[in-house]
PDB file of N, CA and C in Angstrom:
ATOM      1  N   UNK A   1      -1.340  11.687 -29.162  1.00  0.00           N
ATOM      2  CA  UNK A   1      -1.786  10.378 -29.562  1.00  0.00           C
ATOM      3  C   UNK A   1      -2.862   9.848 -28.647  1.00  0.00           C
ATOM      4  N   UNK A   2      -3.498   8.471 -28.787  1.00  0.00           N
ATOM      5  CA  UNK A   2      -4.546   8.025 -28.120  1.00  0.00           C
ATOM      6  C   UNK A   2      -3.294   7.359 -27.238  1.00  0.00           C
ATOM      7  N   UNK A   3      -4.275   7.641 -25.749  1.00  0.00           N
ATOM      8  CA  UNK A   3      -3.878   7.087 -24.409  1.00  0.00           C
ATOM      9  C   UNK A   3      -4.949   6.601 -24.135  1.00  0.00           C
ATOM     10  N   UNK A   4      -5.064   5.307 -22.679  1.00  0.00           N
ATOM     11  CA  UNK A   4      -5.997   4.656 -22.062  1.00  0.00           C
ATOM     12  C   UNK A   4      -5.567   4.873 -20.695  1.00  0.00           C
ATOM     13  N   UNK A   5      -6.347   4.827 -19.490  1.00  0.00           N
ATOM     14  CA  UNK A   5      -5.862   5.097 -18.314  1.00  0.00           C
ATOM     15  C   UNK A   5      -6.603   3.594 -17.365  1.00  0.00           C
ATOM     16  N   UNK A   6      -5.867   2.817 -16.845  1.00  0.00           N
ATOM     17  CA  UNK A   6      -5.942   2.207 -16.438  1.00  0.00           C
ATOM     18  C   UNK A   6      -6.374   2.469 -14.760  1.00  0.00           C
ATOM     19  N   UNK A   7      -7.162   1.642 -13.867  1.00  0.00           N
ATOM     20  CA  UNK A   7      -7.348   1.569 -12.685  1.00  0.00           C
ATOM     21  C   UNK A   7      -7.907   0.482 -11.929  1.00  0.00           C
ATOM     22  N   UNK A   8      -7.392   0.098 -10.574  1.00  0.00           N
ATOM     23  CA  UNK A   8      -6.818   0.504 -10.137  1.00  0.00           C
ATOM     24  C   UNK A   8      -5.142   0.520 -10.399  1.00  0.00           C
ATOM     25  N   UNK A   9      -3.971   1.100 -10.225  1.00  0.00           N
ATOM     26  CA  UNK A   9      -2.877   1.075 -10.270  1.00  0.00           C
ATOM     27  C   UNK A   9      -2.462  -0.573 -10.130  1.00  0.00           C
ATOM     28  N   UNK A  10      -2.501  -1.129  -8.382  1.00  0.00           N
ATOM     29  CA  UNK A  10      -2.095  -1.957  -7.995  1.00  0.00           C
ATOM     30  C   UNK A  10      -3.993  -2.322  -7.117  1.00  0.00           C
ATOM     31  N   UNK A  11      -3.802  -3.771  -7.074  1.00  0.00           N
ATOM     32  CA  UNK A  11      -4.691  -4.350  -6.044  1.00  0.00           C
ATOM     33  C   UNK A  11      -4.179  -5.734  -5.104  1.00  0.00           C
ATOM     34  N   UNK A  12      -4.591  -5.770  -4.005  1.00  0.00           N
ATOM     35  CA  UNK A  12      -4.780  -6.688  -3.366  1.00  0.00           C
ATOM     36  C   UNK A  12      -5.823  -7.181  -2.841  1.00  0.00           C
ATOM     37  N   UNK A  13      -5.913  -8.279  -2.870  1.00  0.00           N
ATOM     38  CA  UNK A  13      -6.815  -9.380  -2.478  1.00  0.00           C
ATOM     39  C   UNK A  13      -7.154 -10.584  -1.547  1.00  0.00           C
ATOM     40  N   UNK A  14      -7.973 -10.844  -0.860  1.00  0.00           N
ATOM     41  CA  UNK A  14      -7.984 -12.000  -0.297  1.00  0.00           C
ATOM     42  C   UNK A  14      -8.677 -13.553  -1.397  1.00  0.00           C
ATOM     43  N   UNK A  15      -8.329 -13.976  -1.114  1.00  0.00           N
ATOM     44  CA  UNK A  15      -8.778 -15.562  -2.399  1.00  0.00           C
ATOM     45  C   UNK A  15     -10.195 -15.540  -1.842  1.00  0.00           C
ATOM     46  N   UNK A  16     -10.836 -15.734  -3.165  1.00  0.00           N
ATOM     47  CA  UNK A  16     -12.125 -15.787  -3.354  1.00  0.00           C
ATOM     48  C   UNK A  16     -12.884 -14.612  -3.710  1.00  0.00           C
ATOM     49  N   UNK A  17     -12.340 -13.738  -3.487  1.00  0.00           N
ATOM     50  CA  UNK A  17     -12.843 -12.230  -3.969  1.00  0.00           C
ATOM     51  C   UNK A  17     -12.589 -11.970  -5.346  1.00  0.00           C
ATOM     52  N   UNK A  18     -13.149 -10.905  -5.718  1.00  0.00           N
ATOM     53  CA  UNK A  18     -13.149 -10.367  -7.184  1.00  0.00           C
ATOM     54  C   UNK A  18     -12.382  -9.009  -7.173  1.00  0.00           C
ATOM     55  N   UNK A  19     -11.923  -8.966  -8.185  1.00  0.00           N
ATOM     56  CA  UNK A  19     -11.087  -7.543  -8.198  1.00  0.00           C
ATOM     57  C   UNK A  19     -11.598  -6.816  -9.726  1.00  0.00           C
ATOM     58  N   UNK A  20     -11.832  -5.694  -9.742  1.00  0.00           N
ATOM     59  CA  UNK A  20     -12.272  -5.186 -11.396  1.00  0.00           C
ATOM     60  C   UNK A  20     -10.963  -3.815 -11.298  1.00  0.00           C
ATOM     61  N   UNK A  21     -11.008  -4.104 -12.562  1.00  0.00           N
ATOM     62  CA  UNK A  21     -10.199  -3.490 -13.448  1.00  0.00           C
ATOM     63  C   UNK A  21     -10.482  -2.673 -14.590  1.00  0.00           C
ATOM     64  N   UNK A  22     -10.739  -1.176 -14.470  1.00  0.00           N
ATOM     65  CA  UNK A  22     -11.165  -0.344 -15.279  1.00  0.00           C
ATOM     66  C   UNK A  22     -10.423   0.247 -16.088  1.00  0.00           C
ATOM     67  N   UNK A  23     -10.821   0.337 -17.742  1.00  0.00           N
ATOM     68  CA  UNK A  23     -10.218   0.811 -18.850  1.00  0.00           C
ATOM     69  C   UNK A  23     -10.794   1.982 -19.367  1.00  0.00           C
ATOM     70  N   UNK A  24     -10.157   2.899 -19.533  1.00  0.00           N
ATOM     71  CA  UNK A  24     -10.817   4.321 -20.284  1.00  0.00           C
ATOM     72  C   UNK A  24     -10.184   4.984 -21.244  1.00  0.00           C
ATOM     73  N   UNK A  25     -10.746   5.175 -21.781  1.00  0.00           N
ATOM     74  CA  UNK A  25     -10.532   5.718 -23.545  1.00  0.00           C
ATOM     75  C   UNK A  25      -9.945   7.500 -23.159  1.00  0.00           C
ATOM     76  N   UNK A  26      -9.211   7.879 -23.677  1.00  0.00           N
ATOM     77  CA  UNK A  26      -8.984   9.401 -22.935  1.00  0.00           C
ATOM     78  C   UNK A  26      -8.879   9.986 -24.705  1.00  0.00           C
ATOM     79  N   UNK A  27      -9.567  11.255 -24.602  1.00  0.00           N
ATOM     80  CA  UNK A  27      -9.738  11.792 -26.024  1.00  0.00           C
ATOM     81  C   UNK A  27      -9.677  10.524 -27.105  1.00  0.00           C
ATOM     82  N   UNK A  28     -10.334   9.596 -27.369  1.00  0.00           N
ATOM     83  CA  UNK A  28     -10.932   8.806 -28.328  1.00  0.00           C
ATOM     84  C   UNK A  28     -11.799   7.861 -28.124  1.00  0.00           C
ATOM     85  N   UNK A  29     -12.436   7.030 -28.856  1.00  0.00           N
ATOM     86  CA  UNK A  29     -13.424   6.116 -29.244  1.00  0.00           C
ATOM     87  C   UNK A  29     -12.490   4.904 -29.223  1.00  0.00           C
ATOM     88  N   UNK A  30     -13.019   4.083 -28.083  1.00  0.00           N
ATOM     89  CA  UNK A  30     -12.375   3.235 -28.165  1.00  0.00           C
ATOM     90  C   UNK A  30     -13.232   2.160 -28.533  1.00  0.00           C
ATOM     91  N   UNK A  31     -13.201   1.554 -30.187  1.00  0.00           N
ATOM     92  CA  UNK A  31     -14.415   0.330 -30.945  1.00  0.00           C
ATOM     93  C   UNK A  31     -13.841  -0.640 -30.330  1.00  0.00           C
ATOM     94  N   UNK A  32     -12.909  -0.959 -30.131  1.00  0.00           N
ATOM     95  CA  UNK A  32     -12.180  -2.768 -29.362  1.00  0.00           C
ATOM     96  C   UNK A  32     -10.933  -2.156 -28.325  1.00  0.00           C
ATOM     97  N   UNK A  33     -11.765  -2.977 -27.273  1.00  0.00           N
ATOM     98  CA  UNK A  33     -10.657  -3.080 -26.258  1.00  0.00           C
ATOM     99  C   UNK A  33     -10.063  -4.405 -26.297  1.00  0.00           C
ATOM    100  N   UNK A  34      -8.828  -4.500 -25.758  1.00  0.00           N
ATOM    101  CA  UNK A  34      -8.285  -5.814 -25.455  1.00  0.00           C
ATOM    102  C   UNK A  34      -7.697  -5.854 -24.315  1.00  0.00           C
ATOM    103  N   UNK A  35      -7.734  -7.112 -23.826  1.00  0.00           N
ATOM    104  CA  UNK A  35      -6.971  -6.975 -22.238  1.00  0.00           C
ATOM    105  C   UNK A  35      -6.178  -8.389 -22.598  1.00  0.00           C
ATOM    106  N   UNK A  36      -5.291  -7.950 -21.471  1.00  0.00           N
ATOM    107  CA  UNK A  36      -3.976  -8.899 -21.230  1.00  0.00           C
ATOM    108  C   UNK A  36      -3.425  -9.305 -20.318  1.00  0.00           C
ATOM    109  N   UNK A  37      -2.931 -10.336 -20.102  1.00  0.00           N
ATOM    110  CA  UNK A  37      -2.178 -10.653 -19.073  1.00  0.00           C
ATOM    111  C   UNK A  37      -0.837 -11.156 -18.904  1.00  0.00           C
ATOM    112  N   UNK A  38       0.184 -10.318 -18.522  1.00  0.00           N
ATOM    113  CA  UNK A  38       1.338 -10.792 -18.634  1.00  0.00           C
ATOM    114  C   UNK A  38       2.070 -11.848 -17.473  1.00  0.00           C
ATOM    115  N   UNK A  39       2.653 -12.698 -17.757  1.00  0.00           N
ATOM    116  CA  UNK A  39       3.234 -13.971 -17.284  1.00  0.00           C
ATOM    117  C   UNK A  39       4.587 -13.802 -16.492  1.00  0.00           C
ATOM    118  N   UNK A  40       5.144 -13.763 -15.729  1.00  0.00           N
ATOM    119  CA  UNK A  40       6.540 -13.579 -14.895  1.00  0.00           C
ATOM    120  C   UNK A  40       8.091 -13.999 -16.777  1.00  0.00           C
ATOM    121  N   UNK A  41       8.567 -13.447 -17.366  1.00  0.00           N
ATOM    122  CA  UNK A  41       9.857 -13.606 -17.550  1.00  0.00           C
ATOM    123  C   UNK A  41       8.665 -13.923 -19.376  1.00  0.00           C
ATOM    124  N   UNK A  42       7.852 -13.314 -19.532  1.00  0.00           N
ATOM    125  CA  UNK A  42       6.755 -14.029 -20.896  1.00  0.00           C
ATOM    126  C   UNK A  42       6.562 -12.670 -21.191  1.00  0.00           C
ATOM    127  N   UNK A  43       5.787 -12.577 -22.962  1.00  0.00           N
ATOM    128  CA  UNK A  43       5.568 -11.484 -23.229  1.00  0.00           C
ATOM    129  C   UNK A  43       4.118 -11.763 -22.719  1.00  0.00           C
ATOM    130  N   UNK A  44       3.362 -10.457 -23.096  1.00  0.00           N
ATOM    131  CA  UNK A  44       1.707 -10.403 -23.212  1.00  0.00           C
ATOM    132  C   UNK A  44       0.823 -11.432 -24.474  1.00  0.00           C
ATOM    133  N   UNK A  45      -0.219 -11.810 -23.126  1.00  0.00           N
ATOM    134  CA  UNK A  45      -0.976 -13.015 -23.428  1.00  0.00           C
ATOM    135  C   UNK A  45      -2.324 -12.416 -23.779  1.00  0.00           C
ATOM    136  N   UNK A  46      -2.943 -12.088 -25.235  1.00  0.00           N
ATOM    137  CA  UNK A  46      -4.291 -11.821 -25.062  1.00  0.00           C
ATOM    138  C   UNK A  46      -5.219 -12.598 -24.304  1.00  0.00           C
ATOM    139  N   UNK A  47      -6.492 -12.172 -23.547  1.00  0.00           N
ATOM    140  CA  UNK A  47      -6.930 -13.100 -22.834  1.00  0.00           C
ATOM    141  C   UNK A  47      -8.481 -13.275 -23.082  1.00  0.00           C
ATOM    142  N   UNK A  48      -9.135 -11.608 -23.872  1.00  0.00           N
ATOM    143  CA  UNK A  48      -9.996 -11.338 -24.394  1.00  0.00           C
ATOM    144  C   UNK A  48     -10.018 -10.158 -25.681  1.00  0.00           C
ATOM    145  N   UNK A  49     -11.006 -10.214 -26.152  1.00  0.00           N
ATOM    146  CA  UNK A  49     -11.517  -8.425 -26.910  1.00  0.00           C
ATOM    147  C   UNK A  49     -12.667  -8.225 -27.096  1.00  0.00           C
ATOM    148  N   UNK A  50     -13.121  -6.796 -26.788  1.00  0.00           N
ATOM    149  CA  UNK A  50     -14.695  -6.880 -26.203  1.00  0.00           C
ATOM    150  C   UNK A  50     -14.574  -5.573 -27.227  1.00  0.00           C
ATOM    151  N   UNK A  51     -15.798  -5.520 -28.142  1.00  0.00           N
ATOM    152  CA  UNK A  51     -16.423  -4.663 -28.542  1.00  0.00           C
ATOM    153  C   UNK A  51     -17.822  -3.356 -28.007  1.00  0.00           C
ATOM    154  N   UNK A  52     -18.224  -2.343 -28.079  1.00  0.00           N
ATOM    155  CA  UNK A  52     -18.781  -1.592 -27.217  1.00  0.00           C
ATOM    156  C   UNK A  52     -20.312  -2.477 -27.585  1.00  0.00           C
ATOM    157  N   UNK A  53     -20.741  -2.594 -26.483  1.00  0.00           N
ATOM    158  CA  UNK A  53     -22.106  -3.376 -27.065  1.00  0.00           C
ATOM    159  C   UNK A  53     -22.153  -4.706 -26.941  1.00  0.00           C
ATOM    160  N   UNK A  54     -21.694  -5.265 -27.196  1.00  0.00           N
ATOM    161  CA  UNK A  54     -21.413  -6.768 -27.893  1.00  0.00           C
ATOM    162  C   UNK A  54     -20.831  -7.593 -27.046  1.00  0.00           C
ATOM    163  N   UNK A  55     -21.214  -8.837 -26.625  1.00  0.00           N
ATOM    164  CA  UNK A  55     -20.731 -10.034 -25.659  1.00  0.00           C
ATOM    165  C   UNK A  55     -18.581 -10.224 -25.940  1.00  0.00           C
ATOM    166  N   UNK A  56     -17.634 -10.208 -24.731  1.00  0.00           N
ATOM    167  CA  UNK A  56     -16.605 -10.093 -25.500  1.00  0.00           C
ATOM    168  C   UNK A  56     -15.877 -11.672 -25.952  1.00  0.00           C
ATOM    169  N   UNK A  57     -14.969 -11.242 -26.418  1.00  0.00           N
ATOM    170  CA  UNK A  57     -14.752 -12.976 -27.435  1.00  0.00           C
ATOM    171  C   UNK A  57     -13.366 -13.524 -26.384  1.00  0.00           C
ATOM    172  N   UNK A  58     -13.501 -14.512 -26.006  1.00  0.00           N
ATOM    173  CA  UNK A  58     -12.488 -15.098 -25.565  1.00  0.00           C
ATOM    174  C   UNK A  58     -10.999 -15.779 -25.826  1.00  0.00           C
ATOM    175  N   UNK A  59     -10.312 -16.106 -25.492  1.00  0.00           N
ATOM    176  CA  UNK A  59      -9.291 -16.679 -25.997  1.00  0.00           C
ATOM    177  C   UNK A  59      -9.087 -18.398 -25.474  1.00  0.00           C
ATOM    178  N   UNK A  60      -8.210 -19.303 -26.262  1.00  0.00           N
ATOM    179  CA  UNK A  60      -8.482 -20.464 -25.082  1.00  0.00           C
ATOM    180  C   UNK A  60      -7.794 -20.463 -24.166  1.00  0.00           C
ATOM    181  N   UNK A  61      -8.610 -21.205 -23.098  1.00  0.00           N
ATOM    182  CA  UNK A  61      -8.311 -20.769 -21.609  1.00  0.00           C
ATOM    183  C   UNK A  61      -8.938 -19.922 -20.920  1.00  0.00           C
ATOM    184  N   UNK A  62      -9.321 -19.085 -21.416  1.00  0.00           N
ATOM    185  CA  UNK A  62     -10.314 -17.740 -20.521  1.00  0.00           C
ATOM    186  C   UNK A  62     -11.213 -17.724 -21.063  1.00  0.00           C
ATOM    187  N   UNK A  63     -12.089 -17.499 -19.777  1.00  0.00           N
ATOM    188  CA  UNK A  63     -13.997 -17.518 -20.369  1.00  0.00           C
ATOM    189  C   UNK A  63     -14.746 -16.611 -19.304  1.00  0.00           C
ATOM    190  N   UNK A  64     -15.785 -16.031 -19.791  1.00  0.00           N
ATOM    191  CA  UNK A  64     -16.228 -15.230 -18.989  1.00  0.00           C
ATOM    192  C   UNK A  64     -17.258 -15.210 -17.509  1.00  0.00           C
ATOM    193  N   UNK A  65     -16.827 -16.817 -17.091  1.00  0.00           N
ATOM    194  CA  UNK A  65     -17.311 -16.894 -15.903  1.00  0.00           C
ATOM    195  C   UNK A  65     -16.008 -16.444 -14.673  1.00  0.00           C
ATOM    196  N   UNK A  66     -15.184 -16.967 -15.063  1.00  0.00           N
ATOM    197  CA  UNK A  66     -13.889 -16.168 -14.149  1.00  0.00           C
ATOM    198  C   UNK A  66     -13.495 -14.866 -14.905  1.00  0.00           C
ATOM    199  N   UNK A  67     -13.908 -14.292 -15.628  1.00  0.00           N
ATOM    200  CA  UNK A  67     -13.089 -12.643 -16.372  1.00  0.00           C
ATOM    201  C   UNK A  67     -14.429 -12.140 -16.994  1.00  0.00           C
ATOM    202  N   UNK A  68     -15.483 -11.720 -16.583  1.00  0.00           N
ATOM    203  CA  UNK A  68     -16.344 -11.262 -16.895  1.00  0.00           C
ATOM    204  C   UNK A  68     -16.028  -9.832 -17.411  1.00  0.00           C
ATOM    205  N   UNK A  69     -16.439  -9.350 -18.353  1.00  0.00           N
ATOM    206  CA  UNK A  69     -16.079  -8.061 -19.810  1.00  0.00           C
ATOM    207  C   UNK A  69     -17.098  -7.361 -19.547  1.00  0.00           C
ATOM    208  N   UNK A  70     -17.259  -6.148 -19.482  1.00  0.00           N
ATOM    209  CA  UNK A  70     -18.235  -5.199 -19.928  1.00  0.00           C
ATOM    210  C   UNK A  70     -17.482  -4.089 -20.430  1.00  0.00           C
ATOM    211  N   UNK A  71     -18.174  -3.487 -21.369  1.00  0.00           N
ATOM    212  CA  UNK A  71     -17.900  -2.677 -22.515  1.00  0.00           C
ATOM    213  C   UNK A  71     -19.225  -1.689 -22.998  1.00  0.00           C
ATOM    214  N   UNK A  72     -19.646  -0.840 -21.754  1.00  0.00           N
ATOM    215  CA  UNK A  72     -20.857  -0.397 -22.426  1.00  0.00           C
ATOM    216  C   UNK A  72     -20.594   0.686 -23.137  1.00  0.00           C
ATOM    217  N   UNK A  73     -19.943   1.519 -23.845  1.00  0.00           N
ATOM    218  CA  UNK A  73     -19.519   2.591 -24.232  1.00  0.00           C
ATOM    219  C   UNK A  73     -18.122   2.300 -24.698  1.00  0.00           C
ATOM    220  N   UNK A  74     -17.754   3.678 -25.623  1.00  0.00           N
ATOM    221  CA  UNK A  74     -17.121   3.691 -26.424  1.00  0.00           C
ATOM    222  C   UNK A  74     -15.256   4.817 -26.010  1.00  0.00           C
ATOM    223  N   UNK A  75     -15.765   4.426 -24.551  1.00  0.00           N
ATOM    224  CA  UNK A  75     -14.927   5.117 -23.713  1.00  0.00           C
ATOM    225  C   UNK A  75     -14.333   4.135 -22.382  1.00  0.00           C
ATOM    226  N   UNK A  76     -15.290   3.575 -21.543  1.00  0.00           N
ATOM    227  CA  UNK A  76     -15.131   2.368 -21.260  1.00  0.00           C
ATOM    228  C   UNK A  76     -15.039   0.967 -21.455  1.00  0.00           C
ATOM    229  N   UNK A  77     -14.271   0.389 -20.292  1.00  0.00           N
ATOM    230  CA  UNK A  77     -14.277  -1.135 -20.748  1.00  0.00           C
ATOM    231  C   UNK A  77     -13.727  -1.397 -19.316  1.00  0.00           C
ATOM    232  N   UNK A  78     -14.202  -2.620 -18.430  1.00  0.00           N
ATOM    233  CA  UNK A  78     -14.066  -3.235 -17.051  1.00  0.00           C
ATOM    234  C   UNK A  78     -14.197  -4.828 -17.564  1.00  0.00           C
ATOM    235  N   UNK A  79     -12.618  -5.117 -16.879  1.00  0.00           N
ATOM    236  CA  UNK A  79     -12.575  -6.681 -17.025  1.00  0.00           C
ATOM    237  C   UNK A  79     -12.803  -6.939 -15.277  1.00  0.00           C
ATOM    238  N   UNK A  80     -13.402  -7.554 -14.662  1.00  0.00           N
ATOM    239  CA  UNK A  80     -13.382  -8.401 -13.249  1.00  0.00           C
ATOM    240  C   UNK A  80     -13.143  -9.905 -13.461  1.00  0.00           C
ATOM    241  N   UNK A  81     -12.160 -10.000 -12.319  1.00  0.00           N
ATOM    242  CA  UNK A  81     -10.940 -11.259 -12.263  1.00  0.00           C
ATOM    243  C   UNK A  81     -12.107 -12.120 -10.666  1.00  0.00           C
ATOM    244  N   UNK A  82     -12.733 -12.995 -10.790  1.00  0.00           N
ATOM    245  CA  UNK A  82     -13.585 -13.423 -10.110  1.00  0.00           C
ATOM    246  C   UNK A  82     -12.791 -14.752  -9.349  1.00  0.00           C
ATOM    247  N   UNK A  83     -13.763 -14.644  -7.629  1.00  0.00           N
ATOM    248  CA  UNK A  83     -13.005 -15.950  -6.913  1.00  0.00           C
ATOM    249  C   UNK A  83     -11.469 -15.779  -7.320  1.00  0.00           C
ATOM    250  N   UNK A  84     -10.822 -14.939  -6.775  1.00  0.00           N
ATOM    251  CA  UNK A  84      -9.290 -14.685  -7.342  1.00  0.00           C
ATOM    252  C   UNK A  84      -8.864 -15.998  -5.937  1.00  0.00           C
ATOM    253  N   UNK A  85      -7.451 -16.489  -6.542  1.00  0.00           N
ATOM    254  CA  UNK A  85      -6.812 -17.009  -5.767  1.00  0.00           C
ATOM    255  C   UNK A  85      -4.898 -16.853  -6.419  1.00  0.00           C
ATOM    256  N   UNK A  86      -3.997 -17.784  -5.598  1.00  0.00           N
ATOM    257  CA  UNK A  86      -2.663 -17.036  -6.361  1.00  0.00           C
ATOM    258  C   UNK A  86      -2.477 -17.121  -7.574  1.00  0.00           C
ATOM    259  N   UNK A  87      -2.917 -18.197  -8.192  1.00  0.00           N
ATOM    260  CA  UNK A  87      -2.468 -18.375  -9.674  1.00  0.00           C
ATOM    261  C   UNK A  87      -2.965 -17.415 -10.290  1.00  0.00           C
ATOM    262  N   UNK A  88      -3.626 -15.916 -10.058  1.00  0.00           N
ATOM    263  CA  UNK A  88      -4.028 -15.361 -10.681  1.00  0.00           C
ATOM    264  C   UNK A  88      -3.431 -13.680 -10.375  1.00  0.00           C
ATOM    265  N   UNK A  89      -2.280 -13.925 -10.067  1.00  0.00           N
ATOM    266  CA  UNK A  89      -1.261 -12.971  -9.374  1.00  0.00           C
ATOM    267  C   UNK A  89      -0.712 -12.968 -10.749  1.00  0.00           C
ATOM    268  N   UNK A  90      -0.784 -11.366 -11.148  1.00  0.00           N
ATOM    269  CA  UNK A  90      -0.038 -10.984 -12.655  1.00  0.00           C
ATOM    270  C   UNK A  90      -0.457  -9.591 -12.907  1.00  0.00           C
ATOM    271  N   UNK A  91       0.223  -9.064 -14.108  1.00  0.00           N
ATOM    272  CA  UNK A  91      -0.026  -7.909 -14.562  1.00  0.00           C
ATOM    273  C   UNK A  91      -0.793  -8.055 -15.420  1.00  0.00           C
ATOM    274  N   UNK A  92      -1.693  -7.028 -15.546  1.00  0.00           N
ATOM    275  CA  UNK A  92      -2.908  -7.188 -16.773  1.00  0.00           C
ATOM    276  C   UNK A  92      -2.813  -5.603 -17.170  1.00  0.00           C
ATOM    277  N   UNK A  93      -3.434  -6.034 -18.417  1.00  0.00           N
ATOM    278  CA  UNK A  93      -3.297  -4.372 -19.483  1.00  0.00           C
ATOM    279  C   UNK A  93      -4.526  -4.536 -20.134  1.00  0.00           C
ATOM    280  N   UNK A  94      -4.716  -3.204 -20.272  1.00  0.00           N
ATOM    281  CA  UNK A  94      -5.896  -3.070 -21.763  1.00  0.00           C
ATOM    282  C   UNK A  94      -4.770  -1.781 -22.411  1.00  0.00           C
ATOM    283  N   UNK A  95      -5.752  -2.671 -24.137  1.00  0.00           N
ATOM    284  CA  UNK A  95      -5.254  -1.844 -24.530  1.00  0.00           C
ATOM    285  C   UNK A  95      -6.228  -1.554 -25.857  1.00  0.00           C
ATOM    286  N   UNK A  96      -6.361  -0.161 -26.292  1.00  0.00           N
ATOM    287  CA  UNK A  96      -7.562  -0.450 -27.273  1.00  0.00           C
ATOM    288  C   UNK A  96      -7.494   0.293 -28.886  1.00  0.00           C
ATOM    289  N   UNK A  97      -8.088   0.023 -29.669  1.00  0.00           N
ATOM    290  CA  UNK A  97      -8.268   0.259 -30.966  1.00  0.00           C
ATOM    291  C   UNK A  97      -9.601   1.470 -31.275  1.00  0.00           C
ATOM    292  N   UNK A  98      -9.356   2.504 -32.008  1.00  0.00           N
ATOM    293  CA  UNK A  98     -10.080   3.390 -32.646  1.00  0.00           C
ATOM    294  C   UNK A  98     -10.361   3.148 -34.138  1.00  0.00           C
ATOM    295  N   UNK A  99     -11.052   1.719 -34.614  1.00  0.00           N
ATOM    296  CA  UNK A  99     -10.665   1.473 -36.210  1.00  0.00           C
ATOM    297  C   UNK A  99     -11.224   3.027 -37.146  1.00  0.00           C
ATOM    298  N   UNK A 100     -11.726   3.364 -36.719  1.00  0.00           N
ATOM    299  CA  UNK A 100     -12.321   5.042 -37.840  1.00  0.00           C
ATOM    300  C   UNK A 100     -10.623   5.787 -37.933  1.00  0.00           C
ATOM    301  N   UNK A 101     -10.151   5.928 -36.814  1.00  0.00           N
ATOM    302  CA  UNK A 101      -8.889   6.590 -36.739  1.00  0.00           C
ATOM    303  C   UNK A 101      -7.493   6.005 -37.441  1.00  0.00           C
ATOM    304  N   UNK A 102      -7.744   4.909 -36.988  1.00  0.00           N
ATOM    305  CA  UNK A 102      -7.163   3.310 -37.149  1.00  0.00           C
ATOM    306  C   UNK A 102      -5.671   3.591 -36.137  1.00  0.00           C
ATOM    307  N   UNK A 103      -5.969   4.124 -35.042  1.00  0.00           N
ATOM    308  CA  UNK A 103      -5.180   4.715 -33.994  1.00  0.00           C
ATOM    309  C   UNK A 103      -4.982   2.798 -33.371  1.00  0.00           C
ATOM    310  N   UNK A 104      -3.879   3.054 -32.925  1.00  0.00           N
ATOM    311  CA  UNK A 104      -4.080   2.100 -31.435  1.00  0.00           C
ATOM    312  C   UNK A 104      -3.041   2.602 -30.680  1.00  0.00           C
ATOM    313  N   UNK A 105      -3.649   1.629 -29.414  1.00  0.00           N
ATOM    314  CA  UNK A 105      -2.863   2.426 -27.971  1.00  0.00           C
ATOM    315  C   UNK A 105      -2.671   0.689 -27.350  1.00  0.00           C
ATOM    316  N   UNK A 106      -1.136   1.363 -27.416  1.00  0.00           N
ATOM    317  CA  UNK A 106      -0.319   0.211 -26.801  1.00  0.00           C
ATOM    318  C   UNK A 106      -0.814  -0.368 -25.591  1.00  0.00           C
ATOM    319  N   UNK A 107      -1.275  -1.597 -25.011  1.00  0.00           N
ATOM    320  CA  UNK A 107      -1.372  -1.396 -23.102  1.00  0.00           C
ATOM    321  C   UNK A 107      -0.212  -0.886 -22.438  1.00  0.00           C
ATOM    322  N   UNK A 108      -0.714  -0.036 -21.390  1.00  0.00           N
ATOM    323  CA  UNK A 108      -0.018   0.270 -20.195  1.00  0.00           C
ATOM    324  C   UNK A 108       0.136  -0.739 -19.229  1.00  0.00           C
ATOM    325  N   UNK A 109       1.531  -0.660 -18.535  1.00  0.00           N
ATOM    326  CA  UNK A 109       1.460  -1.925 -17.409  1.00  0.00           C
ATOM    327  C   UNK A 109       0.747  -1.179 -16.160  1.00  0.00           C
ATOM    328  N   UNK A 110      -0.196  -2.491 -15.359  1.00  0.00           N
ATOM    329  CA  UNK A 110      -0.956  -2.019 -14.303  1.00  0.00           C
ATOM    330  C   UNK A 110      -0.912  -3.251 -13.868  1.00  0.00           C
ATOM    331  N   UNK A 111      -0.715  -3.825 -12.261  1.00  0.00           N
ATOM    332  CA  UNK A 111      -0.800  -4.935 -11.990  1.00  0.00           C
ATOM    333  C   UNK A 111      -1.213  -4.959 -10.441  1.00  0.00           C
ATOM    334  N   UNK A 112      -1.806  -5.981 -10.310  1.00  0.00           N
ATOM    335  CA  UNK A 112      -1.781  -6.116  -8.751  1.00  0.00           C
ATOM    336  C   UNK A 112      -2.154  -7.667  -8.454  1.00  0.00           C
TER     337      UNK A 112
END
């Protein structure tokens, strides 16, 4: 089946720094990624979905001056979590769509 490989595993940070978070398509085309963020004792919160090419679409609440998206390819996708401070301590996932296949791939948990 389609898998995505997430990186880094875990991160740490000092506040005010940026942390990126890389998504990769493994044997497929990945047309929409989505990323997520999960909440302590909550399910998963979409937060964006970025198409290969294309500016990604937000959700309310998140915008791409703190979660900046790139998606240049159809294999990649990098969300960066900007000026991090604690409230931004959570697990985040991508997870992405092959619509030709009409495959999808669940997110994996990755957090730091």
């Amino acid at each position: 089946g389609a898998v995505v490989s997430q990186q880094p595993r875990r991160a740490v940070s000092k506040s005010g720094a940026s942390v990126t978070i890389e998504c990769r398509a493994v044997d497929f085309q990945a047309t929409t990624v989505f990323w997520y963020r999960q909440f302590p004792k909550r399910g998963l919160v979409l937060m964006a979905t970025s198409n290969a090419g294309t500016n990604a679409t937000y959700e309310q609440g998140y915008n791409k001056d703190k979660l900046p998206i790139s998606q240049p390819n159809l294999t990649f996708s990098s969300l960066m979590v900007t000026n991090v401070d604690p409230a931004d301590s959570s697990l985040y996932f991508c997870g992405a769509r092959d619509t030709a296949l009409g495959r999808d791939q669940r997110p994996r948990q990755e957090s730091w």
